[in-house]
Protein backbone atom coordinates (compact mmCIF):
# COMPACT_ATOMS: atom_id res chain seq x y z
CA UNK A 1 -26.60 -30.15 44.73
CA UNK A 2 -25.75 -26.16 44.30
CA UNK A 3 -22.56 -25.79 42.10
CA UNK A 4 -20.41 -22.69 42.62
CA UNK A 5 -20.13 -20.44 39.00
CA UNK A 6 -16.89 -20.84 37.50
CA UNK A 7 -14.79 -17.72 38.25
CA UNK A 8 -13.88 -15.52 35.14
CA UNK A 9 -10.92 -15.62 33.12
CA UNK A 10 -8.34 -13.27 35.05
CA UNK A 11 -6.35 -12.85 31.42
CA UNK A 12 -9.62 -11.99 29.23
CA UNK A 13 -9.32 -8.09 29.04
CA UNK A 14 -5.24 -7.87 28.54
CA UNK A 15 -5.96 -10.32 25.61
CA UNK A 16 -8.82 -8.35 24.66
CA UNK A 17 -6.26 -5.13 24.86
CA UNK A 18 -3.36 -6.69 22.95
CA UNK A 19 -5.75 -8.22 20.34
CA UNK A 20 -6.93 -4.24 20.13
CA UNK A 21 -3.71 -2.80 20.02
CA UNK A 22 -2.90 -5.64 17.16
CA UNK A 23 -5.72 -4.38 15.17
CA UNK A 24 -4.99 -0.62 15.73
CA UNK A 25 -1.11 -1.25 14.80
CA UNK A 26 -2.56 -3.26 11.74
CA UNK A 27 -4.60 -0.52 10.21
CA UNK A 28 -1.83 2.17 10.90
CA UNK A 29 0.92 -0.02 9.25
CA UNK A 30 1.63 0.70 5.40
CA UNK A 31 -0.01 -2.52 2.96
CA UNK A 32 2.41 -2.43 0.49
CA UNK A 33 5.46 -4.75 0.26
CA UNK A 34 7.89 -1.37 -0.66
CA UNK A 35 7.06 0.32 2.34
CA UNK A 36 6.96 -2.90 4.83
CA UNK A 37 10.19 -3.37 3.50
CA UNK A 38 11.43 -0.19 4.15
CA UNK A 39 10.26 -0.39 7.90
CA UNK A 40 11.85 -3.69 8.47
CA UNK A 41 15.35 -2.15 7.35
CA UNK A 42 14.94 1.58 8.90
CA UNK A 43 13.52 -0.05 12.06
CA UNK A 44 16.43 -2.12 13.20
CA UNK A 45 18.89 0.49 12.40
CA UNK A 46 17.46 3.34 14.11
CA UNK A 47 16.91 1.07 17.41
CA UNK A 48 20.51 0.48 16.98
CA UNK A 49 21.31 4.19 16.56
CA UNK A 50 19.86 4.86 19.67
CA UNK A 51 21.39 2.41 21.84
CA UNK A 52 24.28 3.36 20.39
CA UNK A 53 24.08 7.04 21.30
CA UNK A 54 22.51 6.31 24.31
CA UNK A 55 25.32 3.99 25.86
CA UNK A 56 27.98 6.94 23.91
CA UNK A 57 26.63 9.15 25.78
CA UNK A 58 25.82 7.50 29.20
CA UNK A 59 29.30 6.05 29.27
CA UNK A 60 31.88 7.52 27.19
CA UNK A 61 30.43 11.14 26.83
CA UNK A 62 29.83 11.58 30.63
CA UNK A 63 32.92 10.17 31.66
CA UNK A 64 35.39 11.40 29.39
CA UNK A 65 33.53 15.29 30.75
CA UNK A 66 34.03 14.17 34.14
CA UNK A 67 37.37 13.36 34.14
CA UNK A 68 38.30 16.60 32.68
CA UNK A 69 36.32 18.41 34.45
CA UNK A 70 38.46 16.29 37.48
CA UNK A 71 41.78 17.69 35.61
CA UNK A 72 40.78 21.61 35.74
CA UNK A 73 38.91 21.39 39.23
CA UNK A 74 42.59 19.93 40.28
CA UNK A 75 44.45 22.59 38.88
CA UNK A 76 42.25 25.57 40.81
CA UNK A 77 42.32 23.88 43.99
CA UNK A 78 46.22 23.18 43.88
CA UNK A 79 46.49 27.33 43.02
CA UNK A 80 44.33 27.93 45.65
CA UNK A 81 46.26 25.75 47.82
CA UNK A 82 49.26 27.79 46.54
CA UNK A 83 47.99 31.30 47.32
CA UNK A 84 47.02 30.37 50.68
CA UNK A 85 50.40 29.25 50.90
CA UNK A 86 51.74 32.83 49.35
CA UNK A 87 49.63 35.18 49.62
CA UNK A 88 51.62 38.38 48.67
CA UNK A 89 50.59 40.18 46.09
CA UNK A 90 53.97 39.05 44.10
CA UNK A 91 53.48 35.59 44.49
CA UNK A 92 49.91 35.96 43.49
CA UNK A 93 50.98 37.43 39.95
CA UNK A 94 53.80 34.56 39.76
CA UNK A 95 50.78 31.96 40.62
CA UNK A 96 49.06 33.42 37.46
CA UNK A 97 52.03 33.68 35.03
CA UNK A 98 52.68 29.69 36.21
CA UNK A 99 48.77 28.94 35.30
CA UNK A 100 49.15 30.92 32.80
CA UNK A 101 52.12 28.81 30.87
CA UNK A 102 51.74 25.39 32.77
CA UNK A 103 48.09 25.22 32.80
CA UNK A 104 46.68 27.41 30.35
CA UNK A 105 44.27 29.18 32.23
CA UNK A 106 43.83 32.74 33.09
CA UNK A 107 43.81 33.50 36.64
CA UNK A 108 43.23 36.24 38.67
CA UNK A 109 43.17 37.16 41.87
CA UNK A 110 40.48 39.71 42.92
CA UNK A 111 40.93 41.94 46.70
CA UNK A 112 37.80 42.38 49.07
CA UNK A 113 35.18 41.37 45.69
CA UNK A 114 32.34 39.06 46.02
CA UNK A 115 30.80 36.46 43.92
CA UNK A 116 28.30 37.92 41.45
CA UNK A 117 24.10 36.63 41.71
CA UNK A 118 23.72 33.07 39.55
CA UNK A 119 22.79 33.03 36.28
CA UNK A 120 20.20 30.88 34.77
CA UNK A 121 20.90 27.20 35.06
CA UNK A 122 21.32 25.48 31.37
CA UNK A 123 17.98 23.17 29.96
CA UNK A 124 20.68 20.10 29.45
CA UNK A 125 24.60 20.36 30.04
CA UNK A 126 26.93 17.65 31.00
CA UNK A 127 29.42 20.22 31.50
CA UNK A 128 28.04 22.26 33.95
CA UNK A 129 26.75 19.25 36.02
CA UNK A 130 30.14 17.67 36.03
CA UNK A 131 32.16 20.94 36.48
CA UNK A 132 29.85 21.95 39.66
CA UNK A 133 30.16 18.66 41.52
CA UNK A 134 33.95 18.56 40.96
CA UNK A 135 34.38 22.00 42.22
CA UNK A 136 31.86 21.36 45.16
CA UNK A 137 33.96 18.41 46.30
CA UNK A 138 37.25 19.14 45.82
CA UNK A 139 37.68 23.01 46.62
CA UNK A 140 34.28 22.91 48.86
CA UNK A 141 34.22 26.66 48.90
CA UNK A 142 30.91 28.85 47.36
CA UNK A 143 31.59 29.26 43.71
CA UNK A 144 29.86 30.95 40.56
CA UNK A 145 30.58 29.62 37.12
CA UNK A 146 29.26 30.60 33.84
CA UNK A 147 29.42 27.78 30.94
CA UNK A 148 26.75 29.26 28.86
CA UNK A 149 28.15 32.79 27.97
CA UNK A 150 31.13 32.40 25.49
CA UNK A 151 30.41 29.49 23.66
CA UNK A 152 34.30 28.54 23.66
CA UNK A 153 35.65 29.42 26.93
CA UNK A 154 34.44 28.85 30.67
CA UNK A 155 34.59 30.78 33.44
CA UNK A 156 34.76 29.98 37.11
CA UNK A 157 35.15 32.30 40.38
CA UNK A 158 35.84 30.88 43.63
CA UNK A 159 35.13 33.03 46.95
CA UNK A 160 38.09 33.57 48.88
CA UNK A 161 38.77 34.62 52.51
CA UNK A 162 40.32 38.14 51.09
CA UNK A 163 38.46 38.33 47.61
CA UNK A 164 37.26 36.25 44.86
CA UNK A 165 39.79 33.74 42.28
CA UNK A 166 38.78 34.40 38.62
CA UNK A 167 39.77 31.64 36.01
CA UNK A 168 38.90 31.68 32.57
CA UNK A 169 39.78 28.10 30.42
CA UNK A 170 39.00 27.13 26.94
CA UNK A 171 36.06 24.59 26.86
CA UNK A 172 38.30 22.17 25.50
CA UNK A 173 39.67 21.52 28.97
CA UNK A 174 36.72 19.93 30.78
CA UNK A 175 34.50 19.11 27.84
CA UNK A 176 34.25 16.16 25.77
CA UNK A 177 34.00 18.77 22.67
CA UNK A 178 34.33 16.84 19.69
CA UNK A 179 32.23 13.85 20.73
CA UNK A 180 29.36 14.67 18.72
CA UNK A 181 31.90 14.24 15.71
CA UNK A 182 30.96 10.68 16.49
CA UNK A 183 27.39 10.84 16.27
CA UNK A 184 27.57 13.14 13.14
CA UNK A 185 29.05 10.02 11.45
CA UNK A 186 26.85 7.67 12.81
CA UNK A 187 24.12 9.38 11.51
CA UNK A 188 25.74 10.35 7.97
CA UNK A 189 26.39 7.07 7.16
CA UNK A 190 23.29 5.61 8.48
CA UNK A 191 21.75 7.93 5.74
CA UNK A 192 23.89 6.75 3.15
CA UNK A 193 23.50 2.94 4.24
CA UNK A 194 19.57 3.72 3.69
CA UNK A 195 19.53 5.39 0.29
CA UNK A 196 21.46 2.63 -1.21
CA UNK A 197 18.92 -0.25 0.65
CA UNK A 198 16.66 1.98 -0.33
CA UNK A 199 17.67 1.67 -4.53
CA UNK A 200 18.06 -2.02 -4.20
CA UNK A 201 15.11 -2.47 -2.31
CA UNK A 202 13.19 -0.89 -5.74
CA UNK A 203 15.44 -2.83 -7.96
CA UNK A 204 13.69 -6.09 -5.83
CA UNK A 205 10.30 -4.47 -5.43
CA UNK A 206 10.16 -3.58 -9.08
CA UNK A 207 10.15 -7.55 -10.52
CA UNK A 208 7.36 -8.35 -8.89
CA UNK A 209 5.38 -5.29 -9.19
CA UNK A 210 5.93 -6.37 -13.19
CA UNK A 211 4.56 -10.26 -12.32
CA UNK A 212 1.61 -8.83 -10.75
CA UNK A 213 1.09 -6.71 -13.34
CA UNK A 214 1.06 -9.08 -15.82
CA UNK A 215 -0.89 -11.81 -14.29
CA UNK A 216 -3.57 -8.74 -13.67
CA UNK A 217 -3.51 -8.18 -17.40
CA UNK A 218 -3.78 -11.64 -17.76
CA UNK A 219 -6.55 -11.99 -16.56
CA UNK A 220 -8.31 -9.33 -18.51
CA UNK A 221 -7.57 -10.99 -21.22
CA UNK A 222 -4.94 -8.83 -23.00
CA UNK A 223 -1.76 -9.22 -24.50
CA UNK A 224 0.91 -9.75 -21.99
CA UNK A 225 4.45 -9.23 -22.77
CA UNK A 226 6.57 -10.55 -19.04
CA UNK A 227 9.96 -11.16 -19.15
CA UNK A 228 10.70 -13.07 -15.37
CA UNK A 229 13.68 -10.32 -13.24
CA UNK A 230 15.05 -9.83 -10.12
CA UNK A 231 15.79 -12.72 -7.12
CA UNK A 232 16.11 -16.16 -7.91
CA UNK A 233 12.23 -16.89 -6.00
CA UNK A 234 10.93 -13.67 -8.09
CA UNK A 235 12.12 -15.67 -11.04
CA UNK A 236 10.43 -18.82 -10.11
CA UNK A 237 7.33 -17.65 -9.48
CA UNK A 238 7.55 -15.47 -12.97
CA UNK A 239 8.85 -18.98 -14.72
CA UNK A 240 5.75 -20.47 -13.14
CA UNK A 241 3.63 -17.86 -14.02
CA UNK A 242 4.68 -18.03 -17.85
CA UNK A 243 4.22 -21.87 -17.46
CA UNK A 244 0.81 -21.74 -16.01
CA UNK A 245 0.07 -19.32 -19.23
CA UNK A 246 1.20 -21.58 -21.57
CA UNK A 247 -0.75 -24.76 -20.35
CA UNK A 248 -4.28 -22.02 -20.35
CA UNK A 249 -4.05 -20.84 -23.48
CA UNK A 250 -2.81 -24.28 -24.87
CA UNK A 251 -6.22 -25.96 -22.67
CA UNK A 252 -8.42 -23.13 -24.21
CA UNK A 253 -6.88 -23.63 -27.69
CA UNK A 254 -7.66 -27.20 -27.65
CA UNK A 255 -11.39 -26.67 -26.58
CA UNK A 256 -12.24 -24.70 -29.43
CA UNK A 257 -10.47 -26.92 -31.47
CA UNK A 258 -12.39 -29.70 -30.28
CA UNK A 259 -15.81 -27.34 -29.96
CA UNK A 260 -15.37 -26.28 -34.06
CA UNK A 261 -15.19 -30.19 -34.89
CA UNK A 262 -17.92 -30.43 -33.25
CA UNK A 263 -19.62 -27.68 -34.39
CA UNK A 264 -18.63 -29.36 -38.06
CA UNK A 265 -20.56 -32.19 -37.07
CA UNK A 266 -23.27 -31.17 -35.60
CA UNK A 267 -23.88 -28.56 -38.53
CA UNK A 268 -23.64 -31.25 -41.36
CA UNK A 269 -26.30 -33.36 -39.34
CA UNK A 270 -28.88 -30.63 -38.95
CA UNK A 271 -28.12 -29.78 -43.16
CA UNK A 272 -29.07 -33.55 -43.87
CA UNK A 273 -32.13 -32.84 -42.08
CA UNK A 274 -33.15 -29.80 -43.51
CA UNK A 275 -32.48 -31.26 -46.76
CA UNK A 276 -34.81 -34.56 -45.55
CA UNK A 277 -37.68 -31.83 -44.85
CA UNK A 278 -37.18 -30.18 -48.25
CA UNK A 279 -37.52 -33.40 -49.96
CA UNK A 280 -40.67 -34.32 -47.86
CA UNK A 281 -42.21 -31.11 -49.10
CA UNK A 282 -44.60 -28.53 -47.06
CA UNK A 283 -46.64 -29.99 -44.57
CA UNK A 284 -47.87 -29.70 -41.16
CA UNK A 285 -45.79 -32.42 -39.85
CA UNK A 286 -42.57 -31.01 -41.14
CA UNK A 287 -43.03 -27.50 -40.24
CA UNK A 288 -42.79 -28.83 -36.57
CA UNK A 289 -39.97 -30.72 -37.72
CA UNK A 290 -38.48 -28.04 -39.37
CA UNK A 291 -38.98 -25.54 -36.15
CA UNK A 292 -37.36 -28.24 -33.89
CA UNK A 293 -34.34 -28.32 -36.01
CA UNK A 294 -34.18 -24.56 -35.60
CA UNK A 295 -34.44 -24.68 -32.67
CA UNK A 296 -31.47 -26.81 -32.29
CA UNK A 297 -29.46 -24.99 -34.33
CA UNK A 298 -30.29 -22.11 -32.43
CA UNK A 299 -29.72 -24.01 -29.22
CA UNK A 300 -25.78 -25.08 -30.41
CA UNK A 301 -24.74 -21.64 -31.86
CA UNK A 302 -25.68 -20.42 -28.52
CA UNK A 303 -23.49 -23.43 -26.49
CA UNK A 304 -20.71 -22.63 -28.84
CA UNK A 305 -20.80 -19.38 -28.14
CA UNK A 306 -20.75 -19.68 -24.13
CA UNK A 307 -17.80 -22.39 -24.41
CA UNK A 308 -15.51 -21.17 -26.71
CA UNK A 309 -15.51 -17.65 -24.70
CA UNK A 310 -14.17 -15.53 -27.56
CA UNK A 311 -10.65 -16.32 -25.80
CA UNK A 312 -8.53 -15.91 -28.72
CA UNK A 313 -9.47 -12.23 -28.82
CA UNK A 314 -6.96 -9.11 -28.38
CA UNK A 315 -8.05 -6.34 -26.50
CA UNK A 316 -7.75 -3.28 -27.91
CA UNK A 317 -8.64 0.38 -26.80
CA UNK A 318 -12.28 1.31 -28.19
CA UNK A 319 -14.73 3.83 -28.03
CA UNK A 320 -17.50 2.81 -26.12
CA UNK A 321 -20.00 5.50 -27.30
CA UNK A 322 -19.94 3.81 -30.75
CA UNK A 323 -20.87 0.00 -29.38
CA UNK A 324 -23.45 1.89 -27.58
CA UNK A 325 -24.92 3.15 -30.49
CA UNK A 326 -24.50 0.27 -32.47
CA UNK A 327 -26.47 -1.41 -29.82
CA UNK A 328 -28.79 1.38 -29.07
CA UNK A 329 -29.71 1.10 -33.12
CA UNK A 330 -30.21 -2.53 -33.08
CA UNK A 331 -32.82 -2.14 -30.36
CA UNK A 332 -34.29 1.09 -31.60
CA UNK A 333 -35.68 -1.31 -34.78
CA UNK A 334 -36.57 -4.06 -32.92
CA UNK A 335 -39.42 -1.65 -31.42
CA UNK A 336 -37.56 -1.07 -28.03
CA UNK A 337 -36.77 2.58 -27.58
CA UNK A 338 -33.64 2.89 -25.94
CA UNK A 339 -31.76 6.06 -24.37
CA UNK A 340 -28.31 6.33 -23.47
CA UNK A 341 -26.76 8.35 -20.88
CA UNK A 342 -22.70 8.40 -20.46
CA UNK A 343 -20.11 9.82 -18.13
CA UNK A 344 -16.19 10.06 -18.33
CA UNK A 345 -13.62 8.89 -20.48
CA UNK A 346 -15.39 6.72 -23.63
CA UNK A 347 -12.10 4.98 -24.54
CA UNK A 348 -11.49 1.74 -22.95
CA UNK A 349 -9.60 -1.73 -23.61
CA UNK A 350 -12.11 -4.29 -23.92
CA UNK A 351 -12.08 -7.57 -26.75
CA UNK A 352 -14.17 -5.88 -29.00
CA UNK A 353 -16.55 -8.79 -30.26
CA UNK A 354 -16.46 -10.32 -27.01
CA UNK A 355 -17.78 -7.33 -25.28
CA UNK A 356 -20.33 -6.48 -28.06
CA UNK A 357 -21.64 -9.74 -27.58
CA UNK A 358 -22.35 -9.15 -23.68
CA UNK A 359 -24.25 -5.69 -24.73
CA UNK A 360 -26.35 -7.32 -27.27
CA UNK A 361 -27.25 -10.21 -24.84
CA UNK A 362 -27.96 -7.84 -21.38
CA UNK A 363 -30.01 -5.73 -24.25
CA UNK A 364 -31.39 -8.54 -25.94
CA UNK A 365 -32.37 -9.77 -22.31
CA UNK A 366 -34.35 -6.44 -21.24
CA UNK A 367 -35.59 -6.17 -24.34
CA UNK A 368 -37.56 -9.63 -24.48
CA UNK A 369 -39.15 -8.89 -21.21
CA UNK A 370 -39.79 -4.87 -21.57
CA UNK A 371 -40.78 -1.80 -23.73
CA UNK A 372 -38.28 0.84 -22.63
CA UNK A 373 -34.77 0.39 -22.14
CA UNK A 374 -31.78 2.51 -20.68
CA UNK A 375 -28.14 2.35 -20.75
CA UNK A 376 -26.24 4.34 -18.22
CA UNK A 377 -22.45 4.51 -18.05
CA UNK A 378 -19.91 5.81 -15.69
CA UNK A 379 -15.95 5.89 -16.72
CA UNK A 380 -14.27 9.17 -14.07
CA UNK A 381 -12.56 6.10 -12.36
CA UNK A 382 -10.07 3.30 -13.26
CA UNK A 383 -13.44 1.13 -13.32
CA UNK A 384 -16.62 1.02 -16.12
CA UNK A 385 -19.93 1.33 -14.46
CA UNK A 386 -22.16 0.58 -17.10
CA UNK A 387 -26.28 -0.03 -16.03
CA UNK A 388 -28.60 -1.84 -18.44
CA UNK A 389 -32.19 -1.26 -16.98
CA UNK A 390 -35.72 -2.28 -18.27
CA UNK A 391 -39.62 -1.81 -16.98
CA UNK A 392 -40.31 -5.54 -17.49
CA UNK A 393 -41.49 -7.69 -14.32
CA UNK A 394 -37.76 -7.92 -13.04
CA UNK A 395 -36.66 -11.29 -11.27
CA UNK A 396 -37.48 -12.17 -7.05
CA UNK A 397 -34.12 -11.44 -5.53
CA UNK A 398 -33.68 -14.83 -4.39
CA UNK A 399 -33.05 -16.06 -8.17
CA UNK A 400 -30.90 -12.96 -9.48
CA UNK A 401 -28.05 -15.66 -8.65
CA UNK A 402 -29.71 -18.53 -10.50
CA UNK A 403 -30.28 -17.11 -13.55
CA UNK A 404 -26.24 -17.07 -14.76
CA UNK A 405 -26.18 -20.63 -14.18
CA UNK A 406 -26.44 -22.38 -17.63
CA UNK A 407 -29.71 -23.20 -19.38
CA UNK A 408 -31.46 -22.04 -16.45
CA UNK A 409 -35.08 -20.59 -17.56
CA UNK A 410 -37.31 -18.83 -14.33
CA UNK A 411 -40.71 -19.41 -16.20
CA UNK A 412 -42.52 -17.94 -13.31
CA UNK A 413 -39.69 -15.06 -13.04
CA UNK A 414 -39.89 -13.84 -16.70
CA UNK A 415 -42.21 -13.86 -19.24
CA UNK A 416 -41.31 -17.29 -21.43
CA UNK A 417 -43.76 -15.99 -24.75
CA UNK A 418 -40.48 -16.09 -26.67
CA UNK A 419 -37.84 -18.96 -27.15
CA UNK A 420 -34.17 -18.37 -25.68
CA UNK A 421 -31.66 -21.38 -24.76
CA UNK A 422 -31.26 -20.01 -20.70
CA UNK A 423 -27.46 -18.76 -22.29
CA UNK A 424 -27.71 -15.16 -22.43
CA UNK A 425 -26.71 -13.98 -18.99
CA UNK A 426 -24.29 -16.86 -18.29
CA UNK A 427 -22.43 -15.89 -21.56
CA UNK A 428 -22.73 -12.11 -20.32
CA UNK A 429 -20.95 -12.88 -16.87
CA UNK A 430 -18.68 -15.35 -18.62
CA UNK A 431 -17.13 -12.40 -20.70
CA UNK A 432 -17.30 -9.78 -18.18
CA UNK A 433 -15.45 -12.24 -15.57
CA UNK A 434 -12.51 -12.68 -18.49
CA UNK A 435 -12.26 -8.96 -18.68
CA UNK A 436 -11.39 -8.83 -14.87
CA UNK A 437 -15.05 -7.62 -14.16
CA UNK A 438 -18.44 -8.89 -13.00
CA UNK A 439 -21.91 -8.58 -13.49
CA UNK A 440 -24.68 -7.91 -10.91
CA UNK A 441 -28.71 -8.00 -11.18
CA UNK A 442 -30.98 -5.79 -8.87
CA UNK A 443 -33.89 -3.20 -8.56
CA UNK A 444 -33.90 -1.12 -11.86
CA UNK A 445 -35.42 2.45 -11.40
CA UNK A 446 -37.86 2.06 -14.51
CA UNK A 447 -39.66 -0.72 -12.52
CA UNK A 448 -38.01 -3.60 -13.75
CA UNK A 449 -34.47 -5.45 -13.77
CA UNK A 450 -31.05 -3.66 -13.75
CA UNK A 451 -28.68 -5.46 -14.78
CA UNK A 452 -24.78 -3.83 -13.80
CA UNK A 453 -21.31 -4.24 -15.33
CA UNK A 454 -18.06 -3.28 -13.42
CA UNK A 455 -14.81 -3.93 -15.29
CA UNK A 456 -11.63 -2.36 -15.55
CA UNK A 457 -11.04 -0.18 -17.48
């Protein structure tokens, strides 16, 4: 039985198009809270600002204009009306003395003159608009006025059967002239309404820029000095922030307590058997014995060392080009020749042991499974580059994750000729993840494994 293909989804391209425009309006908007901020109060007040001057101007403007522009057109057709009622030349100088006095415009009556060519038409005038359609439908005679010229008078002329009526009135008369008074102060204040949401907006903004701050620094494991500011949720989250603090640094203070009585113990068991071998004198038996139980010594120092974390350490601002050195030394007399090559500023904060200890075991590392070594390091950023690369047989990509995993050995990765406790590279990540940093394994250009370190810095 044939069935008939489901028609398409009549609504798939405008969701397509509004899930675009989302996206496109995403990537334009600002990302930080301060300036979302400031669009969500600026936004709703300039929509209001121009409804506002919109309906002022649609309604009130336009009609107030028209309604005087009703007023004068009424006045020149009633003295019209009066000097085709009168038209001696008397009457006609009466008509402007009343207009004159009454009416305060300037009238005159020109013999056997015509209207003058039109001028150019205004871009945008209410005035002229209004004042033309008034004239056109109550004088309905051909007419010439000029509200461009003289920016505070107007002036109209209105053909006649025997000549051409000249008035001249102040603006005033048929204009709506102090109506952008209005939107002056609208605007003014507006301004001032937005500088001072503006200053409490920072005075908001700046508490939490603080929390962030410290909870960054935090978690580079410096000294952090936060005092919790601003709104009553800003507070809360700082009081919970301080709280959370507390309870890590009380958790990490009770794991080395706990890892140096154990430590203690372990220690005085492994003297009691060296002191056992000593007693049992040289022989082939207890030299095995005797390499087992350094072995296990070397084994703890190295667990120790990868729990406790070096936590308790202050960072401090140090020159890096003398840890390199110090490093470069150590491997220089181990038989490893070593060059270093570095770039930028040398100062950086780092917890001085703690980070010596990740050199010596990424160095350590290349050094156990190659002949030439070479340090790199790149500080014209906020962020420490720093390459440690060897010509040793490097590790399969697929296990460059593996290998920071505790007590994890790749026999068939990396030559195994010498002892290690499978330590060195989780301790390395360990301390370069408590600095805010990471570290990363790949293709080294000497042929071998590069090992890379990205902190802050």
């Amino acid at each position: 039985m044939a069935t008939r293909p489901l028609a398409g989804d009549p609504g798939r391209p405008l969701r397509h198009a509004l899930r675009r425009i989302g996206r496109t309006l995403t990537a334009l908007l600002p990302k930080g809270l301060y300036a979302r901020s400031l669009i969500i109060i600026i936004t709703p007040v300039v929509l209001l600002q121009s409804v506002v001057a919109y309906v002022f101007m649609e309604r009130h403007w336009q009609l107030v204009t028209q309604r005087l522009s009703a007023a004068v057109t009424s006045d020149i057709a009633a003295l019209i009306d009066l000097h085709e009622t009168y038209p001696d030349e008397r009457d006609s100088e009466r008509i402007s003395r009343i207009a004159a006095e009454r009416l305060v415009l300037d009238v005159e009556f020109r013999k056997s003159e015509t209207l003058p060519p039109p001028g150019p038409k205004p871009f945008f005038s209410i005035l002229d608009e209004a004042l033309s359609d008034e004239i056109a439908r109550q004088v309905g005679r051909p007419f010439w006025i000029d509200t461009v010229g003289r920016s505070n008078l107007i002036e109209i002329r209105i053909q006649l059967e025997d000549g051409v009526m000249r008035v001249i009135a102040r603006r005033s008369l048929a204009y709506a002239s102090n109506s952008h008074i209005f939107l002056v102060w609208m605007v003014g204040t507006s301004f001032v309404l937005l500088a001072v949401a503006i200053l409490f907006l920072r005075n908001q903004i700046r508490p939490i820029l603080k929390l962030a701050a410290a909870a960054e620094d935090f978690g580079r494991g410096r000294e952090v000095e936060f005092r919790p500011r601003g709104a009553r949720e800003v507070r809360q989250a700082g009081h919970a922030f301080i709280e959370m603090k507390r309870r890590i640094e009380r958790a990490v203070e009770s794991r080395t307590t706990m890892l140096n009585g154990v430590s203690h113990d372990l220690r005085t068991i492994l003297t009691r058997f060296r002191l056992s071998l000593a007693v049992l004198g040289d022989t082939p038996e207890t030299e095995d014995l005797k390499r087992d139980v350094d072995e296990m010594n070397r084994m703890l120092e190295g667990y120790l060392a990868f729990a406790r974390g070096d936590a308790g350490e202050t960072a401090l601002r140090t020159d890096l080009r003398v840890l390199l050195e110090e490093i470069k030394a150590d491997a220089d007399r181990s038989g490893n020749p070593t060059s270093i090559d570095f770039v930028g500023d040398p100062t950086v904060t780092v917890r001085v042991d703690a980070f010596r200890r990740l050199l010596f075991n990424l160095v350590s590392n290349a050094a156990r499974h190659g002949d030439r070594i070479a340090i790199t390091a790149n500080h014209e950023t906020r962020w420490l580059v720093l390459h440690v690369d060897d010509d040793g047989p490097g590790i399969p990509p697929d296990y460059r994750e593996e290998v920071f995993k505790p007590f994890l050995r790749l026999d068939e990765a990396r030559n195994q000729d010498e002892g290690g406790s499978g330590l060195g590279l989780a301790i390395a990540r360990d301390i370069a993840r408590s600095h805010g940093g990471d570290i990363v394994l790949g293709d080294s250009p000497l042929g071998g494994l590069r090992a890379t370190v990205r902190l802050p810095a």
